[in-house]
C-alpha atoms as a PDB file:
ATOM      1  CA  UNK A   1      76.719  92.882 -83.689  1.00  0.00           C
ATOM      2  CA  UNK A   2      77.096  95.386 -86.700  1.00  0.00           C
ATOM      3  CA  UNK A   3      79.621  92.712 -88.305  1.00  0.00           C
ATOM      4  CA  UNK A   4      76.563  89.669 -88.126  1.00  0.00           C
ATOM      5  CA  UNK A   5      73.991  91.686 -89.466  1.00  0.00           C
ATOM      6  CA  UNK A   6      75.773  92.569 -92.593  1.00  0.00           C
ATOM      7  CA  UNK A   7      77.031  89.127 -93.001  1.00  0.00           C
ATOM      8  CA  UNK A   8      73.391  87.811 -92.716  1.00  0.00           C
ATOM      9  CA  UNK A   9      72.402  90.563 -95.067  1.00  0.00           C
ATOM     10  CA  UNK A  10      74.885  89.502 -97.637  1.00  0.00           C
ATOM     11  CA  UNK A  11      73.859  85.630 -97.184  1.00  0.00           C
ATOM     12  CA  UNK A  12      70.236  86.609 -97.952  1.00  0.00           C
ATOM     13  CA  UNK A  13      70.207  88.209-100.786  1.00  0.00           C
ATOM     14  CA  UNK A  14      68.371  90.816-102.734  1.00  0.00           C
ATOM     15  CA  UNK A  15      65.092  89.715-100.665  1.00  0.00           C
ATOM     16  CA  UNK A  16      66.795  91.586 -97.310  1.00  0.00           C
ATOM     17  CA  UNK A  17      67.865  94.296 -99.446  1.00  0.00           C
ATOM     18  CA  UNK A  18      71.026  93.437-100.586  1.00  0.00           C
ATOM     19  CA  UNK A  19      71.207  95.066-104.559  1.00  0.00           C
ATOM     20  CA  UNK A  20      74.575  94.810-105.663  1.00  0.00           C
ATOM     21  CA  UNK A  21      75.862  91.563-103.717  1.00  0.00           C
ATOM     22  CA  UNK A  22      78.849  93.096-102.235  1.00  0.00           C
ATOM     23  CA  UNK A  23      79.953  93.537 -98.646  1.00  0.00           C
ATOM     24  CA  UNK A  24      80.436  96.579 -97.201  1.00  0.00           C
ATOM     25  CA  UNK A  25      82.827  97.736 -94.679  1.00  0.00           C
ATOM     26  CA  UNK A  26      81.637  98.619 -91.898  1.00  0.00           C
ATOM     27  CA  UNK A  27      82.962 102.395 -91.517  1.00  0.00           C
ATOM     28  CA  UNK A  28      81.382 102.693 -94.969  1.00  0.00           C
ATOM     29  CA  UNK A  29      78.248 102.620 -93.667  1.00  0.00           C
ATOM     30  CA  UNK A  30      78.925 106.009 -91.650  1.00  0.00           C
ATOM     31  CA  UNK A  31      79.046 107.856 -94.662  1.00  0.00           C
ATOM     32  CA  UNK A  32      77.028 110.114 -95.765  1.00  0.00           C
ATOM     33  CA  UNK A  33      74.887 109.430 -99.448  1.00  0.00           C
ATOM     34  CA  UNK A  34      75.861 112.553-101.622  1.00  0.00           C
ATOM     35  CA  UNK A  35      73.872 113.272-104.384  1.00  0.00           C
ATOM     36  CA  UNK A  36      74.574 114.051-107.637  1.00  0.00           C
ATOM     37  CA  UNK A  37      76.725 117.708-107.416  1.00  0.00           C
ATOM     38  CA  UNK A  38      78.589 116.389-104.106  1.00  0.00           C
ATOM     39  CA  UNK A  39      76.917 117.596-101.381  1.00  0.00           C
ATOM     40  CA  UNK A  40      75.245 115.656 -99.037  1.00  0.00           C
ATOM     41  CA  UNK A  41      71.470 114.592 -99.305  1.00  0.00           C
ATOM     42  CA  UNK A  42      70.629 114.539 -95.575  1.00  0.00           C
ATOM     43  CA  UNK A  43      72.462 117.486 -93.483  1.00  0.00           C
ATOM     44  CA  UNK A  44      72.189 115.241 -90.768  1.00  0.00           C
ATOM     45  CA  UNK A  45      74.877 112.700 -92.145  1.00  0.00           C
ATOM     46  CA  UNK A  46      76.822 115.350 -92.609  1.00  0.00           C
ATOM     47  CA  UNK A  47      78.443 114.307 -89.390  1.00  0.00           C
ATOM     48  CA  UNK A  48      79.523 111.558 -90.390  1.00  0.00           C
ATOM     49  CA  UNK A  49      83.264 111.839 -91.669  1.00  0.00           C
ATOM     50  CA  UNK A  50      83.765 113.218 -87.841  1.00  0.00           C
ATOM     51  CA  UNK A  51      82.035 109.991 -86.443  1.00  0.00           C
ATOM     52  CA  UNK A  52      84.548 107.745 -88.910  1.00  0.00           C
ATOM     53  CA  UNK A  53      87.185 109.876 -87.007  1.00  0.00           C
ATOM     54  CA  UNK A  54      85.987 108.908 -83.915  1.00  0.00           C
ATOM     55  CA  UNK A  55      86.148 105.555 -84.690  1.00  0.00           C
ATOM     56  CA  UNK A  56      89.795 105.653 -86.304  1.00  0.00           C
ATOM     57  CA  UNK A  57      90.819 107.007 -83.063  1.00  0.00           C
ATOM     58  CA  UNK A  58      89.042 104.337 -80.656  1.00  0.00           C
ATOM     59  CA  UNK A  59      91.091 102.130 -82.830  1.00  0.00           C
ATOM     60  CA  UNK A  60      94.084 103.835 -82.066  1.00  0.00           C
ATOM     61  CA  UNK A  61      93.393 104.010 -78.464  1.00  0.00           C
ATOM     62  CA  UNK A  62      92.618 100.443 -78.674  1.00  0.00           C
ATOM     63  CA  UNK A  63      95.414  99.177 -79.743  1.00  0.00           C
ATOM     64  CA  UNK A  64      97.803 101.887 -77.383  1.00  0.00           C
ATOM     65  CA  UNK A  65      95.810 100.300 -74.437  1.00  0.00           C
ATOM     66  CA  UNK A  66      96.869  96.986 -75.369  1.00  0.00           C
ATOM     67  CA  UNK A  67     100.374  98.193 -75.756  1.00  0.00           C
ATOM     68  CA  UNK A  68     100.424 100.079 -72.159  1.00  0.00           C
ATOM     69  CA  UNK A  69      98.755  96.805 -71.142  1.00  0.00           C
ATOM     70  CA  UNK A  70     101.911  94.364 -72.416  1.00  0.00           C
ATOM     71  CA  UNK A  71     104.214  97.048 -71.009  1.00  0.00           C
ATOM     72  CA  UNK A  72     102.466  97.298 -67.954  1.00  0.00           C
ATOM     73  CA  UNK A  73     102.581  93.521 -67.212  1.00  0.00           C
ATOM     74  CA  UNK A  74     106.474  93.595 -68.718  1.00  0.00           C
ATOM     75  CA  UNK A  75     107.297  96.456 -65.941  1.00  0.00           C
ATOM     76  CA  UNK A  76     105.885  93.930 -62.457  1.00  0.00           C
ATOM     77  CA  UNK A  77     109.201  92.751 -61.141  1.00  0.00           C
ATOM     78  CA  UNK A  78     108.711  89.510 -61.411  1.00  0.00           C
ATOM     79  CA  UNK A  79     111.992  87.829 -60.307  1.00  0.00           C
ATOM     80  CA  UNK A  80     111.871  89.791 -56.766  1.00  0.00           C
ATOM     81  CA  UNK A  81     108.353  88.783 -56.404  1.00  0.00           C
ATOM     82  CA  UNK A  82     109.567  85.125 -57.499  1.00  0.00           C
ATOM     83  CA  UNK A  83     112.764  84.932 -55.273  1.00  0.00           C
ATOM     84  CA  UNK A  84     110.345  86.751 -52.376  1.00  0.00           C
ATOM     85  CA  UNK A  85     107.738  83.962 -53.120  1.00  0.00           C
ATOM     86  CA  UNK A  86     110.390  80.729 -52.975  1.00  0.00           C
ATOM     87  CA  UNK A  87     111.752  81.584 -50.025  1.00  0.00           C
ATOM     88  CA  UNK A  88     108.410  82.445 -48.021  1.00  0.00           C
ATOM     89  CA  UNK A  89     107.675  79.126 -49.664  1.00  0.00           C
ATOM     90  CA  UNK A  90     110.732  76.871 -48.781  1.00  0.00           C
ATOM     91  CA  UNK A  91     110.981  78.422 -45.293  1.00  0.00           C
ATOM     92  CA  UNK A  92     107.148  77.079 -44.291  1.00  0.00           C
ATOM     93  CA  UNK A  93     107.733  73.748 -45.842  1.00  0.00           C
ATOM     94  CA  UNK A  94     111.156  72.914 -45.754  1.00  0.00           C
ATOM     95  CA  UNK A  95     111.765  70.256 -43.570  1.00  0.00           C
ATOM     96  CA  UNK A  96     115.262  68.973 -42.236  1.00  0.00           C
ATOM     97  CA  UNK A  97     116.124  66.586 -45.193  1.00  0.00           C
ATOM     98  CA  UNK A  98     115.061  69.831 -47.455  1.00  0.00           C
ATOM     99  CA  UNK A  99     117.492  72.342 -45.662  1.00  0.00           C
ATOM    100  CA  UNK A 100     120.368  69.917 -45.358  1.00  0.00           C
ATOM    101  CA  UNK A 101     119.954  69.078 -49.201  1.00  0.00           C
ATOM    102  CA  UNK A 102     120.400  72.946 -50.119  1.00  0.00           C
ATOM    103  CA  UNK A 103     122.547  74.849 -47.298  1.00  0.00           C
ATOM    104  CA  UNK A 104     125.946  75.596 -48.045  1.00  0.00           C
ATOM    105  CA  UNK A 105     128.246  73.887 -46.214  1.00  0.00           C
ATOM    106  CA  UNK A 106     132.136  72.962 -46.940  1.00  0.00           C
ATOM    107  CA  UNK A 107     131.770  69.455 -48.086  1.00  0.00           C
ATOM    108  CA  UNK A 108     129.574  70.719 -51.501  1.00  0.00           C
ATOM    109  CA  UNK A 109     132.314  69.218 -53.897  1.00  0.00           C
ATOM    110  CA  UNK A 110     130.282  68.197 -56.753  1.00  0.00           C
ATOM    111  CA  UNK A 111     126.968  69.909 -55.105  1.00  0.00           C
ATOM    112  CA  UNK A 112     127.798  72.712 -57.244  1.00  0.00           C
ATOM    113  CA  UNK A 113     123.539  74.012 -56.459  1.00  0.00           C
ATOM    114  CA  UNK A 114     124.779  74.576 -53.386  1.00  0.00           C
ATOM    115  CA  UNK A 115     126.182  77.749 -54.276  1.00  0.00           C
ATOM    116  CA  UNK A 116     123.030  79.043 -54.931  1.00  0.00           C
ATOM    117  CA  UNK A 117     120.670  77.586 -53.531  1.00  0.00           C
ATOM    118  CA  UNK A 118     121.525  78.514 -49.898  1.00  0.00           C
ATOM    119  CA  UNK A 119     120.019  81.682 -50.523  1.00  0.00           C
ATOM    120  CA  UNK A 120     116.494  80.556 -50.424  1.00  0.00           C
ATOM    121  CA  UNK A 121     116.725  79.168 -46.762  1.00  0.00           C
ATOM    122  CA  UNK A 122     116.818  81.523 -43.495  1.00  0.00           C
ATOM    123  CA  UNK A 123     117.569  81.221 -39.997  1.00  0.00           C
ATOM    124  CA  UNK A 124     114.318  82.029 -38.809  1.00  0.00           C
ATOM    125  CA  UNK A 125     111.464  84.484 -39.383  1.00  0.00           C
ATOM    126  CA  UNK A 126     113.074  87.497 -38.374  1.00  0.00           C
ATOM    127  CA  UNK A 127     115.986  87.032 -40.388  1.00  0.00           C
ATOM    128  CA  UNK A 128     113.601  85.984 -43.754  1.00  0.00           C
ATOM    129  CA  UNK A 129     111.736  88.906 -43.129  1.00  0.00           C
ATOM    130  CA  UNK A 130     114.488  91.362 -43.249  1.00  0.00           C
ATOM    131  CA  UNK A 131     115.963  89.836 -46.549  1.00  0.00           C
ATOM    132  CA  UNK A 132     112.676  90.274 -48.222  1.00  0.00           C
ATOM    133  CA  UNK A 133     112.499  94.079 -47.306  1.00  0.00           C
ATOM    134  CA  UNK A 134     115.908  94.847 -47.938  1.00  0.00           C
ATOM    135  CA  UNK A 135     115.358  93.011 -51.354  1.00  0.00           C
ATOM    136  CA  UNK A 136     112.243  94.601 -52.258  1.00  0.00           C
ATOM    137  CA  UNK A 137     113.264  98.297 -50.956  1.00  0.00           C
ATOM    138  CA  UNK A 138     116.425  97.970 -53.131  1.00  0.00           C
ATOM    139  CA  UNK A 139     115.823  95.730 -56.035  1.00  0.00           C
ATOM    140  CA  UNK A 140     112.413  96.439 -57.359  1.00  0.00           C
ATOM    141  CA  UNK A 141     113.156 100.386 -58.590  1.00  0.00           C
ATOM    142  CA  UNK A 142     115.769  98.429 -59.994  1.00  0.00           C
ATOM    143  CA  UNK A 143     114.898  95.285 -62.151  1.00  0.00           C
ATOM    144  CA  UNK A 144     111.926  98.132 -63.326  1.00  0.00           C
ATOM    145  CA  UNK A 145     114.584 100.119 -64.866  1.00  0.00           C
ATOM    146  CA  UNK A 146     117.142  97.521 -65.940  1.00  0.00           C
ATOM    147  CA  UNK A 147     114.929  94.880 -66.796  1.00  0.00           C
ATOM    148  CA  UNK A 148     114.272  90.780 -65.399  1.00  0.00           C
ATOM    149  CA  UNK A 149     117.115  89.751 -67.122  1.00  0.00           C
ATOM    150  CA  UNK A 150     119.945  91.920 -65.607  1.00  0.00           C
ATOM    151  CA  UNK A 151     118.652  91.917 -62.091  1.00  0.00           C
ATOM    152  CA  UNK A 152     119.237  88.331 -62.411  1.00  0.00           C
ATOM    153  CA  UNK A 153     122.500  88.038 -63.484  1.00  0.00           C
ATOM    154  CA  UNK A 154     123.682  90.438 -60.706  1.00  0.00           C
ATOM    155  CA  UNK A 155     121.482  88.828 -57.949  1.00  0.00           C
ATOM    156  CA  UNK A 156     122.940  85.122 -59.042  1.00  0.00           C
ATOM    157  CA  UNK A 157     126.557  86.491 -59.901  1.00  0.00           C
ATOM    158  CA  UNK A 158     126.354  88.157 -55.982  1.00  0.00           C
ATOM    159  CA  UNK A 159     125.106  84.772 -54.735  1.00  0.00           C
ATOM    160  CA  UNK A 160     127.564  82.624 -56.452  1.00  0.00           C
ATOM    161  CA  UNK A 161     130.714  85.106 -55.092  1.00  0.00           C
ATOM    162  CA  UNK A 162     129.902  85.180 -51.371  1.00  0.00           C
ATOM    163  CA  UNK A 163     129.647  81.336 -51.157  1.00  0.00           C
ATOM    164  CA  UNK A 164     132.817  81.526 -52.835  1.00  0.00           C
ATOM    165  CA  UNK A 165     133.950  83.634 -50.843  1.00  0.00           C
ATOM    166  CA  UNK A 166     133.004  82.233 -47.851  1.00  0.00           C
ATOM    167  CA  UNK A 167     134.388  78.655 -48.705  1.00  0.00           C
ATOM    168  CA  UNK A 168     137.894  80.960 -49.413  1.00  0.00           C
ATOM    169  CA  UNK A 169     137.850  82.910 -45.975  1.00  0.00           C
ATOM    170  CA  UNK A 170     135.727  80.851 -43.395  1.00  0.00           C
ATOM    171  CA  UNK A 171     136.019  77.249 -45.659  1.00  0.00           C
ATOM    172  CA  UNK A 172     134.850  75.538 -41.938  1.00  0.00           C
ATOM    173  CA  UNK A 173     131.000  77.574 -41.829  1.00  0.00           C
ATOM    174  CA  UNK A 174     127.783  77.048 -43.189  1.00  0.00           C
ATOM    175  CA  UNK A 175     125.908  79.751 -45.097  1.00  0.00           C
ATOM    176  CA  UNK A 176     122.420  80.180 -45.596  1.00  0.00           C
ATOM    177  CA  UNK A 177     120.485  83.593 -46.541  1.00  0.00           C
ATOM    178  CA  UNK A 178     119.576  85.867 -49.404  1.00  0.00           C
ATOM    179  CA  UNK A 179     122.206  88.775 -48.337  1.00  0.00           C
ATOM    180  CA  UNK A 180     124.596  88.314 -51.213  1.00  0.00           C
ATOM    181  CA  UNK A 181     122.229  88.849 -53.358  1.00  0.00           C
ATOM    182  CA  UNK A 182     120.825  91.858 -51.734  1.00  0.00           C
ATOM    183  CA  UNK A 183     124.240  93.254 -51.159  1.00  0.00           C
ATOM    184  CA  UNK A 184     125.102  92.745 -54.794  1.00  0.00           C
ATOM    185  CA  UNK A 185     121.996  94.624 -55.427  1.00  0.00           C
ATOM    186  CA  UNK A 186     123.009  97.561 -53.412  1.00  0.00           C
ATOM    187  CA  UNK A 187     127.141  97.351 -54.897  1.00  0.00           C
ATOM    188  CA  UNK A 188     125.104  97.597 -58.563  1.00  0.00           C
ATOM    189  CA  UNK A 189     123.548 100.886 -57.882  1.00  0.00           C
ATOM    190  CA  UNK A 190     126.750 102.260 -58.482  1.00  0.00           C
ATOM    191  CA  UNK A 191     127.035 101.849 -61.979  1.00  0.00           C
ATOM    192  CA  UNK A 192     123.196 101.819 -62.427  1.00  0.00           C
ATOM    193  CA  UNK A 193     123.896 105.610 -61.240  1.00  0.00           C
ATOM    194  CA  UNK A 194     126.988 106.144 -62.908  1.00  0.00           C
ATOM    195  CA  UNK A 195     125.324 105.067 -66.094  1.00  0.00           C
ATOM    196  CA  UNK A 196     121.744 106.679 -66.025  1.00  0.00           C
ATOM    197  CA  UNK A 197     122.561 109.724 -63.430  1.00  0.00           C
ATOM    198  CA  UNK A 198     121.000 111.945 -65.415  1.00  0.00           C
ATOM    199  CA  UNK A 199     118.087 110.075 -66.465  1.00  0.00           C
ATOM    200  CA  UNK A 200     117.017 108.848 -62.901  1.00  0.00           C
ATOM    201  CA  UNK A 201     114.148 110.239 -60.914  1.00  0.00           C
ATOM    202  CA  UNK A 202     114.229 111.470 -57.459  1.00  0.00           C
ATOM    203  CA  UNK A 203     118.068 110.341 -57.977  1.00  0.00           C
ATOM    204  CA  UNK A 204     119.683 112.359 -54.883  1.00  0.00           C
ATOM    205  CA  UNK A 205     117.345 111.022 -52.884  1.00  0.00           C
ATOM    206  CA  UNK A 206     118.042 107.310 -53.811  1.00  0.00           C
ATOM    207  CA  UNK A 207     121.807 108.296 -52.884  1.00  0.00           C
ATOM    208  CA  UNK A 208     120.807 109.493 -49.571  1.00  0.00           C
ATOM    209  CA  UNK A 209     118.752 106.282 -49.041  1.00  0.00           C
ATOM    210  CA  UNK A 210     121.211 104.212 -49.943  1.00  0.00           C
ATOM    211  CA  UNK A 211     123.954 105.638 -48.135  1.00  0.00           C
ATOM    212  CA  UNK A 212     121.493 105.641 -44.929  1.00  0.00           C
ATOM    213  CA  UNK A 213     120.626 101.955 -45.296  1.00  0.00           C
ATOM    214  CA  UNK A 214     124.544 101.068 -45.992  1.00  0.00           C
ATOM    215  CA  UNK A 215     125.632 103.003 -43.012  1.00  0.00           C
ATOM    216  CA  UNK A 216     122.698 101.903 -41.094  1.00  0.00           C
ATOM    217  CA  UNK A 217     124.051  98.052 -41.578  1.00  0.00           C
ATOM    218  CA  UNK A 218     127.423  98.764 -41.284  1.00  0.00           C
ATOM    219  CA  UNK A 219     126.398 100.254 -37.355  1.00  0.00           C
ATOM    220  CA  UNK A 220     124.440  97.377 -36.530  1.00  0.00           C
ATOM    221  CA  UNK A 221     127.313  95.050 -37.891  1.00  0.00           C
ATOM    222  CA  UNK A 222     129.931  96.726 -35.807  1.00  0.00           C
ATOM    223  CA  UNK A 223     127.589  96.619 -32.958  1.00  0.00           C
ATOM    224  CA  UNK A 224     127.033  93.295 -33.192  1.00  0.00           C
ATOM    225  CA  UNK A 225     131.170  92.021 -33.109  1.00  0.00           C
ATOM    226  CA  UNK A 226     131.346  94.274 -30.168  1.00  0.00           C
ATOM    227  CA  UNK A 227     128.809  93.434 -27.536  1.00  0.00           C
ATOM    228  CA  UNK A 228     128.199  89.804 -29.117  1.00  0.00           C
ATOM    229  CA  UNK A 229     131.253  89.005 -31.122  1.00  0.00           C
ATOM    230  CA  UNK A 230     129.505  87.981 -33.828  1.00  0.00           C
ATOM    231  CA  UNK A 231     127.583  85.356 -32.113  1.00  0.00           C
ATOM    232  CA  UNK A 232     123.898  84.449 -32.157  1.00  0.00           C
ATOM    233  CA  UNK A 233     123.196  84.868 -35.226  1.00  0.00           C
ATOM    234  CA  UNK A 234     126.725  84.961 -36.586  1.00  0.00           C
ATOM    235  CA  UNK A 235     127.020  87.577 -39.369  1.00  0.00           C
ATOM    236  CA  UNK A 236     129.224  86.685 -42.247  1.00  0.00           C
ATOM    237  CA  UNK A 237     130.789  89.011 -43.323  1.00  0.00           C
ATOM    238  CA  UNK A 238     132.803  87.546 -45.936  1.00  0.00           C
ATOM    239  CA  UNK A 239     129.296  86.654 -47.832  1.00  0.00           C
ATOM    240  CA  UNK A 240     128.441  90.501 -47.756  1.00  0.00           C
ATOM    241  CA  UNK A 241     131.927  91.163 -49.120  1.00  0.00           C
ATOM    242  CA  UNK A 242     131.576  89.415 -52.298  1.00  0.00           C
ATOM    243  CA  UNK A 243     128.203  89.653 -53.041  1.00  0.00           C
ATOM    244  CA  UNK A 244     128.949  93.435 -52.730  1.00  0.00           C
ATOM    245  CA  UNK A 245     132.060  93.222 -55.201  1.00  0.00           C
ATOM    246  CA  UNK A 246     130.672  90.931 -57.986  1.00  0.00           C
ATOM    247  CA  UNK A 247     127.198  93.475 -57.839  1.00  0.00           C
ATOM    248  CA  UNK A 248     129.378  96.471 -57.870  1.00  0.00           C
ATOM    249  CA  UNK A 249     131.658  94.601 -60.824  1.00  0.00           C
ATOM    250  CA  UNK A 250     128.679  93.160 -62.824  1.00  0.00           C
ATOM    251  CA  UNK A 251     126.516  96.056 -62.672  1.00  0.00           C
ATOM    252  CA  UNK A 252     129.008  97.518 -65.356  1.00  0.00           C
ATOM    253  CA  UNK A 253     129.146  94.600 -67.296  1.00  0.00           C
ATOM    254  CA  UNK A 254     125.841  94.337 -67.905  1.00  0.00           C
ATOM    255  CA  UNK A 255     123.776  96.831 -66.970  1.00  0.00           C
ATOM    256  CA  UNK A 256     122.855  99.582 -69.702  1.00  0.00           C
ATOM    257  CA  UNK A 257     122.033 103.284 -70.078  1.00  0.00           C
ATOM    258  CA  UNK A 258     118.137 103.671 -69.907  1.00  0.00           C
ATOM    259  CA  UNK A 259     116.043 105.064 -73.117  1.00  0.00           C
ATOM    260  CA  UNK A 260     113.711 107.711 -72.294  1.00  0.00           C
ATOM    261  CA  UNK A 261     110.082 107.221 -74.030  1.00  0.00           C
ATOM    262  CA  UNK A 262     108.973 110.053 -75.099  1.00  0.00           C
ATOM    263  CA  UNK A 263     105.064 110.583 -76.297  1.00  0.00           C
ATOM    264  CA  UNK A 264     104.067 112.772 -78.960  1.00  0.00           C
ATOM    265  CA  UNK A 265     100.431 113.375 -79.068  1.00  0.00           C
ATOM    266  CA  UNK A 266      99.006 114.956 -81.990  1.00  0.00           C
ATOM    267  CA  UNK A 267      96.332 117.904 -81.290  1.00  0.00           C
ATOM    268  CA  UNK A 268      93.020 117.546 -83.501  1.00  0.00           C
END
């Protein structure tokens, strides 16, 4: 509002009281008129240098909210809100020409998507809804601390390797589920600890949560080949396996030590 009326002001001329023609800034006009031997003619603008502080710093704070802002909206982890969302997605509209089109299965030669994309589709509510907790418990901590990027890689890399693996150790079954991916999250904790021990919060906790969710599966898992054999739903194991490995194994290919920000604030 300040900005228009000094722009009208200058468009008008010496008729709305413009003398000398020039614009003024706008913090100029918070100064106080001295007179002749420096010192101010009204003691109440004397305040004014400390109200064209206050403004310098609403400027500053301005422009650090827009930056906590950006980094704010930079630190949402997106790609386990995006994988959470596709498969949610794909498991209430995929219909039988869908599912067939993106299981695994042993005849994929040439389907090479297939090696992927099997981890969007789920059994049945029950199993989707234990992939997306495991995912979001494990992964979200994370892709905040390592970034969209890395998360990725190891999520895709674990994907990729227990199809593989599958097709190398049960070539005859078909594969469909997210846990690769969410046990190649878990394998990449290792190095994400290794690398930024010192650095994480709440770390020996996150070991002791880990270890009780690993164990926890491992229980159920040798539950389930004992009283059921592994049938109903059939587990496979040799999906778990890799996407474990190629977490653990990409995890120190890619992942990075973490730079602590540090704020200095300036007392005035």
């Amino acid at each position: 509002m300040l900005d228009q009326q000094l722009e009208e002001s200058n468009n008008n001329g010496p008729a709305c009281g413009n003398n000398n023609g020039s614009s003024k800034d706008v913090r100029l006009l918070l100064l106080p008129e001295t007179s002749s031997d420096g010192n101010s003619a009204n003691p109440v603008l004397s305040r004014a240098p400390l109200q064209k502080i206050f403004i310098d710093d609403l400027t500053k704070a301005g422009d650090a909210g827009r930056g906590r802002r950006q980094l704010l909206v930079w630190r949402v982890p997106w790609f386990i809100l995006l994988m959470c969302f596709m498969q949610v997605s794909l498991h209430l509209i995929a219909n039988e020409c869908m599912k067939r089109r993106l299981i695994y299965k042993p005849e994929w030669s040439g389907e090479y998507w297939r090696l992927l994309t099997y981890m969007l589709l789920h059994a049945d509510v029950w199993h989707l809804t234990l992939n997306i907790c495991l995912q979001c418990f494990i992964g979200v901590c994370l892709e905040l601390e390592q970034g969209h990027c890395r998360l990725a890689m190891v999520y895709i890399a674990g994907g990729a390797a227990g199809s593989l693996f599958s097709a190398w150790l049960q070539p005859h079954l078909l594969l469909v589920g997210a846990s690769a991916g969410v046990y190649a999250m878990l394998g990449s904790h290792v190095p994400h600890l290794v690398l930024n021990f010192s650095r994480l919060s709440h770390r020996f906790s996150r070991i002791a949560a880990l270890l009780i969710l690993f164990l926890s599966d491992v229980g159920f898992t040798t539950f389930h080949f004992r009283h059921n054999h592994n049938r109903n739903p059939r587990i496979s194991l040799e999906a778990h396996m890799g996407g474990g490995v190629a977490g653990l194994l990409c995890g120190f290919i890619v992942y990075r030590r973490i730079r602590i920000r540090q704020t200095n604030q300036q007392a005035m």
